[in-house]
C-alpha atoms as a PDB file:
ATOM      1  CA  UNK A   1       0.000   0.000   0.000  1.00  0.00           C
ATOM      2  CA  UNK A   2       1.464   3.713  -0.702  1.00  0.00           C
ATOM      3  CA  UNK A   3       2.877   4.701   2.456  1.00  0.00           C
ATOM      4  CA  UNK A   4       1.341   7.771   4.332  1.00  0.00           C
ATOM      5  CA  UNK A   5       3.718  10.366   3.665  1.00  0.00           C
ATOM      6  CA  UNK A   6       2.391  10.041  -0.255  1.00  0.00           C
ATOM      7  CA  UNK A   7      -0.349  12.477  -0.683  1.00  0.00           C
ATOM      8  CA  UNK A   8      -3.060  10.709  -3.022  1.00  0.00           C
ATOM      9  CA  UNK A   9      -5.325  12.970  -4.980  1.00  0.00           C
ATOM     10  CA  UNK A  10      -8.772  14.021  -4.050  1.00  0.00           C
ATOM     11  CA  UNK A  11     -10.656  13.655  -7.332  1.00  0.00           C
ATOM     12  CA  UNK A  12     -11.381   9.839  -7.187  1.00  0.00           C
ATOM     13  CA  UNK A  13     -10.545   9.659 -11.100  1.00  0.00           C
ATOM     14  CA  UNK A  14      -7.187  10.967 -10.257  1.00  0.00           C
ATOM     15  CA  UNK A  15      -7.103   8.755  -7.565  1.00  0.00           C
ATOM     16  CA  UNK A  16      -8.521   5.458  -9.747  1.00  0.00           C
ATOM     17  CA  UNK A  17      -5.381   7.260 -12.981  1.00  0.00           C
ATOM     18  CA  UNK A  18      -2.954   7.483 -10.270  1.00  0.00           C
ATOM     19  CA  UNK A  19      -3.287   3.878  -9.323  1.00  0.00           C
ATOM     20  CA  UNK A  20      -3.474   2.374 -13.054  1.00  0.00           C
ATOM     21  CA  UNK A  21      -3.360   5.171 -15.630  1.00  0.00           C
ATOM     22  CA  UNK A  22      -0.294   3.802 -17.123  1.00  0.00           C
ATOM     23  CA  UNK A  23      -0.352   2.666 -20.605  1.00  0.00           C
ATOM     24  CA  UNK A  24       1.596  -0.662 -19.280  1.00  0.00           C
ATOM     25  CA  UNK A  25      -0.416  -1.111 -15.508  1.00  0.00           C
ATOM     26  CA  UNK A  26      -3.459  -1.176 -17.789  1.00  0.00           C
ATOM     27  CA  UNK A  27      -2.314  -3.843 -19.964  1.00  0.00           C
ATOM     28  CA  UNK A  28      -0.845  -5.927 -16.609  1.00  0.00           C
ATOM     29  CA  UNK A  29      -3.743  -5.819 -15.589  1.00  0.00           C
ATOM     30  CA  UNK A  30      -5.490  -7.095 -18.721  1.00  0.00           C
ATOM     31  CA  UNK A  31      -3.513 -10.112 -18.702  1.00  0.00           C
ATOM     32  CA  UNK A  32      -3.767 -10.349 -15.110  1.00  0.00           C
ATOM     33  CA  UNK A  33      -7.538 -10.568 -14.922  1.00  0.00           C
ATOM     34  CA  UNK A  34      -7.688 -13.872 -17.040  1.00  0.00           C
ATOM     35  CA  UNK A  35      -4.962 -15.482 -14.745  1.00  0.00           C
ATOM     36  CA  UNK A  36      -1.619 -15.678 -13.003  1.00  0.00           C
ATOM     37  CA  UNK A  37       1.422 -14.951 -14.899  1.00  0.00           C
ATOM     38  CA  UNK A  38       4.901 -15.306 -15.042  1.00  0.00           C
ATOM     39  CA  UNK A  39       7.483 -12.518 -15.654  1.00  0.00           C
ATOM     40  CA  UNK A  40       9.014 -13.585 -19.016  1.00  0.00           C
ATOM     41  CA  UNK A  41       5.467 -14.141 -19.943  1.00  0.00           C
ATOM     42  CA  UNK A  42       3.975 -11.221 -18.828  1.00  0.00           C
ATOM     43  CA  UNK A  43       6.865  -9.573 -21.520  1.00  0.00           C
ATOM     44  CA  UNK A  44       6.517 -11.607 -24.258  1.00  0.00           C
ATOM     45  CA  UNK A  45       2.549 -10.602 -24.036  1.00  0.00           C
ATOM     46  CA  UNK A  46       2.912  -7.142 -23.796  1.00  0.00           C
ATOM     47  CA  UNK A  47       4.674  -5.593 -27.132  1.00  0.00           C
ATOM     48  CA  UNK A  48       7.306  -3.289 -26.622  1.00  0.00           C
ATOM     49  CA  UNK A  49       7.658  -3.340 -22.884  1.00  0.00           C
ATOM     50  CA  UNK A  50      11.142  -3.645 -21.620  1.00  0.00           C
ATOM     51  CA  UNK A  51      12.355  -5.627 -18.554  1.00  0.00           C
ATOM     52  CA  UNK A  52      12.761  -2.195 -16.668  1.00  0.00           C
ATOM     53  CA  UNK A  53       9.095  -0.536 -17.205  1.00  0.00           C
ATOM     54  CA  UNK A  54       7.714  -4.283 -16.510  1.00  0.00           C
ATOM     55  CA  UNK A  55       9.742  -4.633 -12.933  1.00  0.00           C
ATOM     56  CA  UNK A  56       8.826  -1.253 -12.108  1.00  0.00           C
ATOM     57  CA  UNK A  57       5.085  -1.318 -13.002  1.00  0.00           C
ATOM     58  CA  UNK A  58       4.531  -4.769 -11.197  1.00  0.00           C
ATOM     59  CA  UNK A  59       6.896  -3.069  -8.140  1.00  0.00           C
ATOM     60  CA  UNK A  60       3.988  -0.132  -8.113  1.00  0.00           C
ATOM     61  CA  UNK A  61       1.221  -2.066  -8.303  1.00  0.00           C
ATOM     62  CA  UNK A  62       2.416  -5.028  -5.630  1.00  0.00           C
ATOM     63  CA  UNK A  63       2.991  -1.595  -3.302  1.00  0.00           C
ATOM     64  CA  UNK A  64      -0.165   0.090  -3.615  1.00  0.00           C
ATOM     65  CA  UNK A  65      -1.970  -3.472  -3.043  1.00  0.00           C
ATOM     66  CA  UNK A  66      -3.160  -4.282  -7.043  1.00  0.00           C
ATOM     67  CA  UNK A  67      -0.777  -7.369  -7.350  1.00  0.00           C
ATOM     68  CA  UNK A  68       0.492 -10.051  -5.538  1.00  0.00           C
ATOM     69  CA  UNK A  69       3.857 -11.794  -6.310  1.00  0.00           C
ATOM     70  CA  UNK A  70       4.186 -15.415  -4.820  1.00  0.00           C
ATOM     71  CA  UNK A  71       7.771 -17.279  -5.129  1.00  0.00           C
ATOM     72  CA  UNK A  72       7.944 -20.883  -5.299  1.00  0.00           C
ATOM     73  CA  UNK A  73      10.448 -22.578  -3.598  1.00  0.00           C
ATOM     74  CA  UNK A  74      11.601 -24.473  -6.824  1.00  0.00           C
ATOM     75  CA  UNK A  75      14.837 -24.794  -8.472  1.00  0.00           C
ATOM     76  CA  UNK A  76      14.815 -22.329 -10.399  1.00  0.00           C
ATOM     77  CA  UNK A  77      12.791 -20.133  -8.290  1.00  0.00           C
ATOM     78  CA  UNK A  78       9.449 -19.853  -9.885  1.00  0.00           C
ATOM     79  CA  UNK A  79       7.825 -16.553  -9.631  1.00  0.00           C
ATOM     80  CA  UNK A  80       4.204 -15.705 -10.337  1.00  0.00           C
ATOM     81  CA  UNK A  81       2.042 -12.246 -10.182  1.00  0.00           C
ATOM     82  CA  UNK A  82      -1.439 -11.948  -9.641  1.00  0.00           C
ATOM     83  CA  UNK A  83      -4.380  -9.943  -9.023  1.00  0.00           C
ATOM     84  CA  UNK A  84      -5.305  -9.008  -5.174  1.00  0.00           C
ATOM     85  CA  UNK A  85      -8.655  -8.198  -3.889  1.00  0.00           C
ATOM     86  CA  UNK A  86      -8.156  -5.117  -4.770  1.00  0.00           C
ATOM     87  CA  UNK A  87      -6.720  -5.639  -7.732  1.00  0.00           C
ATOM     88  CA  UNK A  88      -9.518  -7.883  -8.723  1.00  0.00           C
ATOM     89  CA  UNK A  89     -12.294  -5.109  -7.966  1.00  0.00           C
ATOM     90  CA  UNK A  90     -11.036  -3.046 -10.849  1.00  0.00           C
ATOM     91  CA  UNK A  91     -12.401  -5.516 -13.440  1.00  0.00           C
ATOM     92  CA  UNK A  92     -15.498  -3.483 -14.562  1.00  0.00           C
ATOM     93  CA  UNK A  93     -13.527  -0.733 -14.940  1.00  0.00           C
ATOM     94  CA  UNK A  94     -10.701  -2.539 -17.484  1.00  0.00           C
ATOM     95  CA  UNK A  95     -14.200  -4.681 -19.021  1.00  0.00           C
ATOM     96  CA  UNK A  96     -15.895  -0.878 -19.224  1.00  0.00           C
ATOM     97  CA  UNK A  97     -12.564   0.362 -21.337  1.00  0.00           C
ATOM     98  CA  UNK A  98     -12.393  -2.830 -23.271  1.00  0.00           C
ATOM     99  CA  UNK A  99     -16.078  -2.203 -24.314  1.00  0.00           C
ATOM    100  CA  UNK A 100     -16.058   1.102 -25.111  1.00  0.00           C
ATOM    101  CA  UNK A 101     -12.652   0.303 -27.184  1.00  0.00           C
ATOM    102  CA  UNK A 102     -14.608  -2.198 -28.482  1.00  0.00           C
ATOM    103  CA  UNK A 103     -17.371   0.382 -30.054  1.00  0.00           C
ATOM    104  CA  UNK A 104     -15.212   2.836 -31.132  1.00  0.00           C
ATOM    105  CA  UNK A 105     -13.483   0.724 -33.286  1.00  0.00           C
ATOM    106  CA  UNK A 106     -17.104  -0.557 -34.790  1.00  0.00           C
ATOM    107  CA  UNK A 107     -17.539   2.912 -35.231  1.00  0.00           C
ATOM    108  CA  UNK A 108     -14.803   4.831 -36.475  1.00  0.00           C
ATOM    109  CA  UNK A 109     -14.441   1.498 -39.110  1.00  0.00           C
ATOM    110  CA  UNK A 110     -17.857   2.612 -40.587  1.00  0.00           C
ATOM    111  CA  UNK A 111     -15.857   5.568 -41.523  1.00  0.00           C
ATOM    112  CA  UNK A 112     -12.689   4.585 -42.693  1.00  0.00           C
ATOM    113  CA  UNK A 113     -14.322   1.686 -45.175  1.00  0.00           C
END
């Protein structure tokens, strides 16, 4: 969770941007919703993301209570990310983007055919 010396917006939207506004949280969290992943995976999924952006977006979003990451104690070590509670409780929102993606591209198509 973000520790209490960060000040967190008023405005819930900034709030709700703030917490996954991120071109690449977004798309974590995409993947995410369908199931657990793994690091390398996550990566390969997500074009263009490098190994940096991906450690520091899952960092964020396993402090401020989104993700969970559970190690295995395997040889090697597996490790897996998934959605919290919390994390899980923004699925409308991503399914409510997704849809209205969804429509614009039926619409603006219309147009451009």
């Amino acid at each position: 969770m973000r520790s209490k010396e960060d000040i967190l917006p008023d405005c819930p939207v900034a709030l709700t941007v703030s917490m996954i506004g991120s071109k690449w949280k977004l798309l974590i969290m995409r993947n995410l919703l369908a199931r657990p992943w793994r690091f390398n995976e996550l990566q390969k999924s997500i074009d263009g993301i490098s190994q940096k952006a991906l450690t520091e977006a899952l960092r964020s979003m396993e402090a401020d209570g989104i993700v969970s990451r559970t190690v295995y104690p395997e040889v090697p070590p597996r490790v897996e990310y998934a959605l919290t509670e919390l994390g899980e409780s923004m699925r409308p929102i991503i399914q409510s983007m997704e849809q209205w993606g969804n429509n614009y591209k039926t619409q603006t198509d219309r147009y451009t055919t």
